[in-house]
C-alpha atoms as a PDB file:
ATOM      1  CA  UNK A   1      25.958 154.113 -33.248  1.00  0.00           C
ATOM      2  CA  UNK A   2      27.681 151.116 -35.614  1.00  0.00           C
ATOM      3  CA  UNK A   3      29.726 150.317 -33.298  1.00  0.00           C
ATOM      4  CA  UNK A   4      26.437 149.692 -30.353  1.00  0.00           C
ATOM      5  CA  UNK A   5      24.700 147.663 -33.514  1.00  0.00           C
ATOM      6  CA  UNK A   6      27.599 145.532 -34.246  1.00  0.00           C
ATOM      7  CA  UNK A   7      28.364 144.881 -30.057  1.00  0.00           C
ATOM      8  CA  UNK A   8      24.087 143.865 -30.189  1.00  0.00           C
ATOM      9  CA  UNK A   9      24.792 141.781 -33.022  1.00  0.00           C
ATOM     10  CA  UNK A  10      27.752 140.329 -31.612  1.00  0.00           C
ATOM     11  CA  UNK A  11      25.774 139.232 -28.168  1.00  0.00           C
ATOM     12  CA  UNK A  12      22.789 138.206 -30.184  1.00  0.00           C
ATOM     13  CA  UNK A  13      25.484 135.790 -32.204  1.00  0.00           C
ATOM     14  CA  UNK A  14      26.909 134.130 -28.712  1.00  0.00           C
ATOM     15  CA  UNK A  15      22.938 134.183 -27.403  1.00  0.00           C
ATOM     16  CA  UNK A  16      22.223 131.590 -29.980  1.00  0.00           C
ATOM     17  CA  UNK A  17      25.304 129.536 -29.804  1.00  0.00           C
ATOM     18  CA  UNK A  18      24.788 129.163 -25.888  1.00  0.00           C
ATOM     19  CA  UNK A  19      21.534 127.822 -26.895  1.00  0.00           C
ATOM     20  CA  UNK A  20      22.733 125.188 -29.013  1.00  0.00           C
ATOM     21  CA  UNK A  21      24.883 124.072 -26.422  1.00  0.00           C
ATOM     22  CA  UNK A  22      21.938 123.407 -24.407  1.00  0.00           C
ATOM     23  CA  UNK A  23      19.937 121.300 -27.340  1.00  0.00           C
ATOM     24  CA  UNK A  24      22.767 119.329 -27.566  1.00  0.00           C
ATOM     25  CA  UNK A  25      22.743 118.470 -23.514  1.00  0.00           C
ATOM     26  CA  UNK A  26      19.423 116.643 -23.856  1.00  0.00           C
ATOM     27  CA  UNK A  27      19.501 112.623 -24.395  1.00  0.00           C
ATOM     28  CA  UNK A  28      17.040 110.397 -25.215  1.00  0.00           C
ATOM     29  CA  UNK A  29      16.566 106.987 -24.450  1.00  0.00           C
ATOM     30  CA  UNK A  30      18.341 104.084 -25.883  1.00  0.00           C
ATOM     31  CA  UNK A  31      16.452 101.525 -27.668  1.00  0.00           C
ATOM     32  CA  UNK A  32      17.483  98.025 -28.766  1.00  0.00           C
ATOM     33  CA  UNK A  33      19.240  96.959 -25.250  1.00  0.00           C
ATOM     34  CA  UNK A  34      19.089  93.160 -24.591  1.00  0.00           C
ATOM     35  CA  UNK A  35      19.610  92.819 -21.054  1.00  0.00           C
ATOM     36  CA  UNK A  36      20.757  89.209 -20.400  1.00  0.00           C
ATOM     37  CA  UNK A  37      21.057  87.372 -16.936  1.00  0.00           C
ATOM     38  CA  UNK A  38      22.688  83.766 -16.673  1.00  0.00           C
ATOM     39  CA  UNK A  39      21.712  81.678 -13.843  1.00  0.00           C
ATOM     40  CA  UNK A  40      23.756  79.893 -11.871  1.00  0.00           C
ATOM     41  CA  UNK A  41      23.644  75.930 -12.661  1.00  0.00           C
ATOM     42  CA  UNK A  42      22.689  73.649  -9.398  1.00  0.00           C
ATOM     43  CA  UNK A  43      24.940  71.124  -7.844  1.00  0.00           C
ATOM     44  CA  UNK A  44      21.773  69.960  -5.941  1.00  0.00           C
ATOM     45  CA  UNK A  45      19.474  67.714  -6.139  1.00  0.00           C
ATOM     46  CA  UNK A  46      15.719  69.136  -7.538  1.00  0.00           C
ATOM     47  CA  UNK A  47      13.984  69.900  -4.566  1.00  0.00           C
ATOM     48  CA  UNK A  48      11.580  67.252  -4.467  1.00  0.00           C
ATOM     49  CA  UNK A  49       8.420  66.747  -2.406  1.00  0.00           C
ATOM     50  CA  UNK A  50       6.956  63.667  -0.537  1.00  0.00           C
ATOM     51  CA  UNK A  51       3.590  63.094   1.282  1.00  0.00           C
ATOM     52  CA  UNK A  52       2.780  61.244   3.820  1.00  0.00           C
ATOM     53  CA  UNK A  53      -0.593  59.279   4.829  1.00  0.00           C
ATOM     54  CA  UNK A  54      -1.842  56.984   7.605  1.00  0.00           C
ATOM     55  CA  UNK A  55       1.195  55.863  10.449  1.00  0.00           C
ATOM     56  CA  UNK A  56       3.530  58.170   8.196  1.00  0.00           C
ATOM     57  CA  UNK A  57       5.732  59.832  10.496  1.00  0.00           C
ATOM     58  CA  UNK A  58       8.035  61.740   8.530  1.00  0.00           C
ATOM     59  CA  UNK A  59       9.363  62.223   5.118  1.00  0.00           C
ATOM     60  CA  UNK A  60      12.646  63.645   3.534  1.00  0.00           C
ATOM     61  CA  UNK A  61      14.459  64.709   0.357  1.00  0.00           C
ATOM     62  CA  UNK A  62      17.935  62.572  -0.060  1.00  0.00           C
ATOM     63  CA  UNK A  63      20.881  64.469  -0.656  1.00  0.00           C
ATOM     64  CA  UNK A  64      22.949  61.723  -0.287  1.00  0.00           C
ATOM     65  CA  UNK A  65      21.790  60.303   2.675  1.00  0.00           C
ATOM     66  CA  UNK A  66      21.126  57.082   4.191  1.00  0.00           C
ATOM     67  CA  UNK A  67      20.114  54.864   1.355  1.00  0.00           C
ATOM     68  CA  UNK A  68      22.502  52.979  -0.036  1.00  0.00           C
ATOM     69  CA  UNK A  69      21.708  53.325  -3.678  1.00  0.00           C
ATOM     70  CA  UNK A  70      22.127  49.910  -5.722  1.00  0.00           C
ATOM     71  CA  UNK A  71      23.922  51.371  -8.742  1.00  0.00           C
ATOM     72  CA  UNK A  72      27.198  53.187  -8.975  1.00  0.00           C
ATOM     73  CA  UNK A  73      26.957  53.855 -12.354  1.00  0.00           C
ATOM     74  CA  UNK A  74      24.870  57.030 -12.864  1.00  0.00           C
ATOM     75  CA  UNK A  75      24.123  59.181 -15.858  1.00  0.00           C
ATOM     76  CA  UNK A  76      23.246  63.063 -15.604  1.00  0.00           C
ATOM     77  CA  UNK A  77      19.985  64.192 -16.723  1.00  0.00           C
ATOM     78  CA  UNK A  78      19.944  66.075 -19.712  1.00  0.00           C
ATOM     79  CA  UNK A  79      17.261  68.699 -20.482  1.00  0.00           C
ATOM     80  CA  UNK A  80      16.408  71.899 -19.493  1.00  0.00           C
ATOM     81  CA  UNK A  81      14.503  71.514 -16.598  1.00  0.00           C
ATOM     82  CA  UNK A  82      15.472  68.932 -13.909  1.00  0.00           C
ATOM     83  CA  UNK A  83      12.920  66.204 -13.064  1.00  0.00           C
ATOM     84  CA  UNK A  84      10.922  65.715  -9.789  1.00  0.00           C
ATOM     85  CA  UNK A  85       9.753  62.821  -7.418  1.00  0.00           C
ATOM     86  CA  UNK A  86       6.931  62.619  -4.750  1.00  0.00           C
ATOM     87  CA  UNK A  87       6.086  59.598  -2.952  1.00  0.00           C
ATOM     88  CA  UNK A  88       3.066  58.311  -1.086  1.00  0.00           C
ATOM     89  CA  UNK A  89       2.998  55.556   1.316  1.00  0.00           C
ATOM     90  CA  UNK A  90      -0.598  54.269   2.774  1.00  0.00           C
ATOM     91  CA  UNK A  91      -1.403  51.542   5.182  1.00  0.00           C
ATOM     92  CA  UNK A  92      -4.179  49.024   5.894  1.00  0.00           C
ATOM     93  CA  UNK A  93      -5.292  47.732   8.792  1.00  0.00           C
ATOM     94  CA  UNK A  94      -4.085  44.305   8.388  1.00  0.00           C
ATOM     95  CA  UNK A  95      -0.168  45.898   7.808  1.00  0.00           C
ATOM     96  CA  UNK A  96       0.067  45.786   4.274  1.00  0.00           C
ATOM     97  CA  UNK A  97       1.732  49.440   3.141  1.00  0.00           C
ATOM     98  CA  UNK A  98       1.399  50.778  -1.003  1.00  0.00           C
ATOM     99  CA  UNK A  99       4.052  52.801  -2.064  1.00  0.00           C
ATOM    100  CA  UNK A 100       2.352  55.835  -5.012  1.00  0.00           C
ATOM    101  CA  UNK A 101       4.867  57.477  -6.582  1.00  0.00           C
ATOM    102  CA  UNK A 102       4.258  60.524  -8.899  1.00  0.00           C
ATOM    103  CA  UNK A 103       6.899  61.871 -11.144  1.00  0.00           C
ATOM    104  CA  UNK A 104       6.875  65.178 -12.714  1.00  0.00           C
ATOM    105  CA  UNK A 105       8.989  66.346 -15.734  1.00  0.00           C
ATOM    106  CA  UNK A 106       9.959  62.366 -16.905  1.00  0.00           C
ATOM    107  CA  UNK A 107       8.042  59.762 -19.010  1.00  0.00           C
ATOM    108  CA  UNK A 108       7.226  56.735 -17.126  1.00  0.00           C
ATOM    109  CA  UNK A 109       8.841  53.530 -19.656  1.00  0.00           C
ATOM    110  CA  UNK A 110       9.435  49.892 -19.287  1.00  0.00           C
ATOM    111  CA  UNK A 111      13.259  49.349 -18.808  1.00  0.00           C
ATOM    112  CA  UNK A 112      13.510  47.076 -21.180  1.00  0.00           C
ATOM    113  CA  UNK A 113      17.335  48.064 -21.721  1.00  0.00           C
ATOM    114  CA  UNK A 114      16.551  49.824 -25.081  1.00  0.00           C
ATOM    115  CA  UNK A 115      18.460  53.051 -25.833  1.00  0.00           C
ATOM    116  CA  UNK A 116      17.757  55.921 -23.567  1.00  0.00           C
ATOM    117  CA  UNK A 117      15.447  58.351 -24.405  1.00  0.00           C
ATOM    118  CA  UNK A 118      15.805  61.875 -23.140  1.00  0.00           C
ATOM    119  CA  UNK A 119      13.501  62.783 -20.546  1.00  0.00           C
ATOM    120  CA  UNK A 120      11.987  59.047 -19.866  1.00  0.00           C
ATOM    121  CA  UNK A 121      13.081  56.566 -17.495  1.00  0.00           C
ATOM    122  CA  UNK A 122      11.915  54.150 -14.316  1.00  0.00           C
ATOM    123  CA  UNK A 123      11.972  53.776 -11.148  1.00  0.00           C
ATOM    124  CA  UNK A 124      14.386  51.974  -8.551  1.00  0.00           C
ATOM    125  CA  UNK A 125      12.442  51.284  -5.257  1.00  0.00           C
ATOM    126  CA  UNK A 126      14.721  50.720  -1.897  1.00  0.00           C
ATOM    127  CA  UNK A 127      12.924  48.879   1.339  1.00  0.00           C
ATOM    128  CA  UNK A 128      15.076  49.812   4.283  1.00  0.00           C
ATOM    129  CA  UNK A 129      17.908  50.482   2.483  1.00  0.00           C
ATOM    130  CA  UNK A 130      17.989  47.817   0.219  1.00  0.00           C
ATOM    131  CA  UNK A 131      17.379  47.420  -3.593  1.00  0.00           C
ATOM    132  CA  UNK A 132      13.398  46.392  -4.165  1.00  0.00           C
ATOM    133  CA  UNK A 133      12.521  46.675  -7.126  1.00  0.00           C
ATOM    134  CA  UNK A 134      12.770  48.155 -11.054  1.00  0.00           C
ATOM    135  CA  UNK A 135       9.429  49.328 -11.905  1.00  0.00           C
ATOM    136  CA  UNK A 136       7.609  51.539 -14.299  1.00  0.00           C
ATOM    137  CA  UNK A 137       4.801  51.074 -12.262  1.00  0.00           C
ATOM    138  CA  UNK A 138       3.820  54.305 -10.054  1.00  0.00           C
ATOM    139  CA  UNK A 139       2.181  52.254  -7.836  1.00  0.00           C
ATOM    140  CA  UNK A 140       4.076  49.465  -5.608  1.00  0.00           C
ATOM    141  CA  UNK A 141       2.592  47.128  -3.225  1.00  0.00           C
ATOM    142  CA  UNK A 142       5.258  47.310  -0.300  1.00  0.00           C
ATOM    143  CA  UNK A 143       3.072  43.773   0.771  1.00  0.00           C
ATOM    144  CA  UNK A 144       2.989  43.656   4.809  1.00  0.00           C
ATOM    145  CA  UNK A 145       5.718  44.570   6.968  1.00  0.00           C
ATOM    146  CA  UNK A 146       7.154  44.602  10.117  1.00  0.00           C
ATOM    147  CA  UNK A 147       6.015  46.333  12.957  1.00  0.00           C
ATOM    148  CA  UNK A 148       8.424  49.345  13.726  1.00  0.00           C
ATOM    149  CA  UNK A 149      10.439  52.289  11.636  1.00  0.00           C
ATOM    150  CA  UNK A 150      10.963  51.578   7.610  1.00  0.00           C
ATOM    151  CA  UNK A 151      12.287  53.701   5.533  1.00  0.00           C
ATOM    152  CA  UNK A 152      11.644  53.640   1.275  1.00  0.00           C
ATOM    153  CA  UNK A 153      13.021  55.883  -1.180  1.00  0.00           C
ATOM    154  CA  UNK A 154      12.490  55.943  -5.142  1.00  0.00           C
ATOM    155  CA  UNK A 155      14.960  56.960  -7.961  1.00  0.00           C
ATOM    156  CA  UNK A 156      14.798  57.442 -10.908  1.00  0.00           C
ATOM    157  CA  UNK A 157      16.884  55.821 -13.558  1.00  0.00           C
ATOM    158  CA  UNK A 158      17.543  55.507 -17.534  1.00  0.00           C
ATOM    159  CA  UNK A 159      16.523  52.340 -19.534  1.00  0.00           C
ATOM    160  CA  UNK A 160      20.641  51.229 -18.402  1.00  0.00           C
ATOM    161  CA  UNK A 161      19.359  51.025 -15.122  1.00  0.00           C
ATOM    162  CA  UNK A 162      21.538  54.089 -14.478  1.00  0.00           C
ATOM    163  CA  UNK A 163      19.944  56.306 -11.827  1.00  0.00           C
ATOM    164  CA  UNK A 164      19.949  60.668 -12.965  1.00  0.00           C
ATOM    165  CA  UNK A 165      21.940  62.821 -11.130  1.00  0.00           C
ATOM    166  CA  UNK A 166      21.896  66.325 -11.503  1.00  0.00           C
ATOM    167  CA  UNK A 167      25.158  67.294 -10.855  1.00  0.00           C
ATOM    168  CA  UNK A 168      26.890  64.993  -8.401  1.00  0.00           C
ATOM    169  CA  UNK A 169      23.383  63.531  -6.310  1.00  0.00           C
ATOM    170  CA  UNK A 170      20.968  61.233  -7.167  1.00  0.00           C
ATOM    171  CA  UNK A 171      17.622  62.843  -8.234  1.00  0.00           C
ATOM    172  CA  UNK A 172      15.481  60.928  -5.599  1.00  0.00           C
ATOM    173  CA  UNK A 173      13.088  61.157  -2.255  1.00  0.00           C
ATOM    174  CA  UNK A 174      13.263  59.169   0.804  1.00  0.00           C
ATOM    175  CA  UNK A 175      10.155  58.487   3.174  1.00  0.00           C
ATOM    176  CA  UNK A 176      10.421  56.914   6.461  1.00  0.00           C
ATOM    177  CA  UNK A 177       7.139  55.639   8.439  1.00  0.00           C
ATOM    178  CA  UNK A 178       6.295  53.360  11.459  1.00  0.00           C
ATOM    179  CA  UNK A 179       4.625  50.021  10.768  1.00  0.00           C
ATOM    180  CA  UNK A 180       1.678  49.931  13.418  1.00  0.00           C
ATOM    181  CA  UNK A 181       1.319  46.350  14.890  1.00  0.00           C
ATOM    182  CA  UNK A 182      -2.335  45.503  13.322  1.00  0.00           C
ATOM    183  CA  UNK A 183      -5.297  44.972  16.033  1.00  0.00           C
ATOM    184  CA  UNK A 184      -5.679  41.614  16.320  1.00  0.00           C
ATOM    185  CA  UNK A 185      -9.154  40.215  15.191  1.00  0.00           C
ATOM    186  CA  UNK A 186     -11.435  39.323  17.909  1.00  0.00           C
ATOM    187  CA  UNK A 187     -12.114  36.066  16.544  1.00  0.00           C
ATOM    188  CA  UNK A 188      -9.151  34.714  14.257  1.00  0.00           C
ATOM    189  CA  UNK A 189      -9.461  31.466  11.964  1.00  0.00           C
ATOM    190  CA  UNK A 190      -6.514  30.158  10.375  1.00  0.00           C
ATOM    191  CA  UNK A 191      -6.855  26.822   8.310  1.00  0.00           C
ATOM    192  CA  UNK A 192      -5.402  24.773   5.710  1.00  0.00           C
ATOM    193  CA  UNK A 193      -6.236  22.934   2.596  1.00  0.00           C
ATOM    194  CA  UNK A 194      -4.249  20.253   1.257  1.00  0.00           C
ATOM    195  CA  UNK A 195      -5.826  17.338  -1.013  1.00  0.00           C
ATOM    196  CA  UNK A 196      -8.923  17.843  -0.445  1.00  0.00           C
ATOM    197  CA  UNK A 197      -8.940  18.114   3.177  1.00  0.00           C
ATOM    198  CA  UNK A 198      -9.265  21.081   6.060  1.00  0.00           C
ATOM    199  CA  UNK A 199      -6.503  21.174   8.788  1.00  0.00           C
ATOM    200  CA  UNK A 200      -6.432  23.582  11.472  1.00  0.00           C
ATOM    201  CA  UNK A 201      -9.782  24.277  12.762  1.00  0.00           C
ATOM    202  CA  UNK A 202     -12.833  23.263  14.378  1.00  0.00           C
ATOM    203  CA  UNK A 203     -16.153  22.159  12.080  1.00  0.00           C
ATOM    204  CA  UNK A 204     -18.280  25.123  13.913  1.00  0.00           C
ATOM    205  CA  UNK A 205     -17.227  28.472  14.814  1.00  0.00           C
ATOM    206  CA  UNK A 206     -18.535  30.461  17.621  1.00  0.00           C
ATOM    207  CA  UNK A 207     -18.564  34.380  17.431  1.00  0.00           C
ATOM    208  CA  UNK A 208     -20.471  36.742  19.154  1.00  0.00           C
ATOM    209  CA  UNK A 209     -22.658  39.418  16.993  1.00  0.00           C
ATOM    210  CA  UNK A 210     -20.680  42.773  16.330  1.00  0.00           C
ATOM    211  CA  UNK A 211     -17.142  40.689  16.621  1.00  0.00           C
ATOM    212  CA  UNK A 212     -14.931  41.405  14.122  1.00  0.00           C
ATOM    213  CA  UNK A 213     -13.576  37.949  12.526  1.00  0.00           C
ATOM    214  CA  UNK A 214     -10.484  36.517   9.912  1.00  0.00           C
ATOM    215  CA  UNK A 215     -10.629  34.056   8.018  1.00  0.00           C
ATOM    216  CA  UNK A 216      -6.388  33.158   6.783  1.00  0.00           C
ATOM    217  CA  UNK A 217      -6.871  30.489   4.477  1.00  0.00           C
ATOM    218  CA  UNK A 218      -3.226  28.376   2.757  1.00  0.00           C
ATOM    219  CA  UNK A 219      -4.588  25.897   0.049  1.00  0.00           C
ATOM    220  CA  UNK A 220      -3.092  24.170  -2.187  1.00  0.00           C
ATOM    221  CA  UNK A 221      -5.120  24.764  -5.149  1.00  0.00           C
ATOM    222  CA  UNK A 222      -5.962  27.938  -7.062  1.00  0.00           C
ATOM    223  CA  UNK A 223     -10.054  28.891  -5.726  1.00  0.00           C
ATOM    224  CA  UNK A 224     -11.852  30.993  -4.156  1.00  0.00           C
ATOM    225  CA  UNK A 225     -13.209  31.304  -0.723  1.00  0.00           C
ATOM    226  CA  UNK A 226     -17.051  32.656  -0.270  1.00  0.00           C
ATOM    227  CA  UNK A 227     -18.104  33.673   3.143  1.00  0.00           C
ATOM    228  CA  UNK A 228     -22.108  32.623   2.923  1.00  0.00           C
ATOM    229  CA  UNK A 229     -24.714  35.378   4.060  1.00  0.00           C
ATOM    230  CA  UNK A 230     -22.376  37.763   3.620  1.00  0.00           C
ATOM    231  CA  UNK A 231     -21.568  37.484   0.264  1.00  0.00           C
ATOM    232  CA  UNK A 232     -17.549  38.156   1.014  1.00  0.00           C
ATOM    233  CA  UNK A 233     -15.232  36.435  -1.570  1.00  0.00           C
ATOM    234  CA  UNK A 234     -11.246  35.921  -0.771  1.00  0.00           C
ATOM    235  CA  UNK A 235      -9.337  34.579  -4.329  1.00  0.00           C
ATOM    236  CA  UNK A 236      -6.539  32.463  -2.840  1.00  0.00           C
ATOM    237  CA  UNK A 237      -3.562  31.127  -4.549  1.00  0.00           C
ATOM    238  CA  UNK A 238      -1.663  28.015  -4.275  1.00  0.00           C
ATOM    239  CA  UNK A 239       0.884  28.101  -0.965  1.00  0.00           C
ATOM    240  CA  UNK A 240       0.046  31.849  -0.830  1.00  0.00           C
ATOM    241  CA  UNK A 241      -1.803  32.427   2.325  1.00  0.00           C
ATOM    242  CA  UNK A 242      -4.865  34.588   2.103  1.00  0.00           C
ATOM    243  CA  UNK A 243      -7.048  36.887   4.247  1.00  0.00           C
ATOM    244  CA  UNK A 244     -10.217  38.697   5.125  1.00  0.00           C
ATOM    245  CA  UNK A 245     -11.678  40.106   7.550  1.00  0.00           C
ATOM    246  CA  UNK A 246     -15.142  41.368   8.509  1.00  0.00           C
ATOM    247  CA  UNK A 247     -17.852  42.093  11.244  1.00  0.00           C
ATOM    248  CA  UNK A 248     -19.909  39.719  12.140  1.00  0.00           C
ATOM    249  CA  UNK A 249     -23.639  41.553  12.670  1.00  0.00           C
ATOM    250  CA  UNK A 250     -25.489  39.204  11.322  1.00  0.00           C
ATOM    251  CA  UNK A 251     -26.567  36.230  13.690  1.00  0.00           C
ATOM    252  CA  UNK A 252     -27.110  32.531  12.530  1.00  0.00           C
ATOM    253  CA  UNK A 253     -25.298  30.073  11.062  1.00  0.00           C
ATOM    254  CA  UNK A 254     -22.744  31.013   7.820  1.00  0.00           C
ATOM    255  CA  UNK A 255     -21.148  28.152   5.864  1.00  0.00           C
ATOM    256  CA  UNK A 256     -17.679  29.242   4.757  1.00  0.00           C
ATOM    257  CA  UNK A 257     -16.983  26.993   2.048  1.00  0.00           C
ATOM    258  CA  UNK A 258     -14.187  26.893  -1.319  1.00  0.00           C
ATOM    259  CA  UNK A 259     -16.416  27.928  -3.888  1.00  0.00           C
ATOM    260  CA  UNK A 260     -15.045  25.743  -6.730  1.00  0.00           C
ATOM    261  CA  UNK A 261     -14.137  22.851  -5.243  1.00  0.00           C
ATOM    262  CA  UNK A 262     -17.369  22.632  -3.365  1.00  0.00           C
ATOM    263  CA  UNK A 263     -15.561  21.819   0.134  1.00  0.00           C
ATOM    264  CA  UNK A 264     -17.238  22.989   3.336  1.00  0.00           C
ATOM    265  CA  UNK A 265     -13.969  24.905   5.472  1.00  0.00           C
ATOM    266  CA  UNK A 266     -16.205  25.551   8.762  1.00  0.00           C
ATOM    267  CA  UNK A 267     -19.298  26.395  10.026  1.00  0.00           C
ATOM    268  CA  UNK A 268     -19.409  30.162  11.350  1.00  0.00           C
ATOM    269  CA  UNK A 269     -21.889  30.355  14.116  1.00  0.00           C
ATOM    270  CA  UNK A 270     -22.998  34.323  14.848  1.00  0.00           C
ATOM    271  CA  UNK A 271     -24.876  35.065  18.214  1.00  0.00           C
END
């Protein structure tokens, strides 16, 4: 009878011990585990955007491509996040294009050749390949062009004049476009002012009502030219030739005159 108590004992002992082998089995979670993940650095330029208005055709990021950039000497960006470029180029009707350029994660600033500043710089503007322009201007009057294919591209550059790369390209955007050849005027004036006097055209005018009409005026003198009746204005500068244009729906007789000087240019005559 011992002897069965001591063998229940016994297996009563080992019961327990199995189940502290099974306690002992069970985890728990870990706490205080910092996962870390290291991306890769790029060797390409940011991907920037462009968009395109009026006789745009197409637009493309440079990688290196067909622009021959002015400057050699080129400086990597430094900060933590690479900077991007967008452009915008708009035409008029009588072919003058605006380039508007919008630049995100850079300070626009004068290169006035001062130390660079992390994170600021300009821009360099190419026309067709070739240099334009240094400008902290986002907006750049492209003045009138040729008719046919251009292409313009922006970069941007340190106070040095030395353009970013990040990595081994050029942080910029290229935008080609087609030049429409403007619709000619249906009645065209083109005239000149030199001492006092009016070369080029006739004293009256003759347009028919709804016609559109242009006035190019060259003086030689800083003025202003003011379209009567209509109320149109045109500031012209000296040797610079000038334009306007308008339609002609109102009939009569309009005296097209330069406002300061007081000198009759023509007679427009509206029927």
């Amino acid at each position: 009878m011992r002897r069965l108590s001591v063998l229940v004992l016994a297996l009563a002992l080992l019961a327990a011990a199995c189940g502290d082998d099974d306690a002992a089995t069970t985890t728990t979670p870990t706490t205080g585990v910092t996962t870390t993940t290291t991306a890769e650095t790029s060797t390409t330029a940011p991907a920037s955007t462009s968009t395109t208005v009026g006789s745009t055709t197409s637009a493309t990021t440079d990688t290196g491509g067909p622009v021959d950039h002015d400057s050699d000497d080129v400086t990597p960006w430094e900060g933590t996040a690479a900077p991007g470029v967008a452009a915008t180029v708009t035409g008029d009707a009588d072919g003058g294009w605006v380039l508007t350029v919008e630049v995100s994660g850079m300070d626009l600033v004068d290169p006035d050749g001062t130390e660079p500043v992390p994170g600021q710089g300009h821009l360099h503007v190419y026309l067709d390949g070739e240099f334009l322009r240094s400008t902290h201007d986002p907006i750049v009057d492209l003045g009138v062009l040729d008719p046919g294919p251009h292409t313009v591209a922006v970069a941007l550059a340190d106070t040095f004049h030395r353009e970013y790369v990040v990595g081994d390209v050029v942080v910029d955007v290229v935008t080609t476009f087609t030049a429409a050849d403007p619709q000619a005027a249906d009645v065209v004036v083109t005239l000149t002012v030199s001492d006092g006097a009016v070369t080029g055209v006739e004293r009256r005018v003759e347009a028919s009502l709804g016609d559109e009409v242009e006035i190019v005026v060259t003086s030689d003198v800083a003025d202003e030219v003011h379209v009567h009746v209509y109320d149109l204005h045109l500031d012209v500068l000296p040797g610079e030739p000038a334009s306007l244009r308008f339609v002609a729906d109102i009939p009569g007789i309009v005296e097209v005159e330069l406002e300061d000087a007081g000198l009759e240019l023509f007679e427009l005559a509206v029927s």
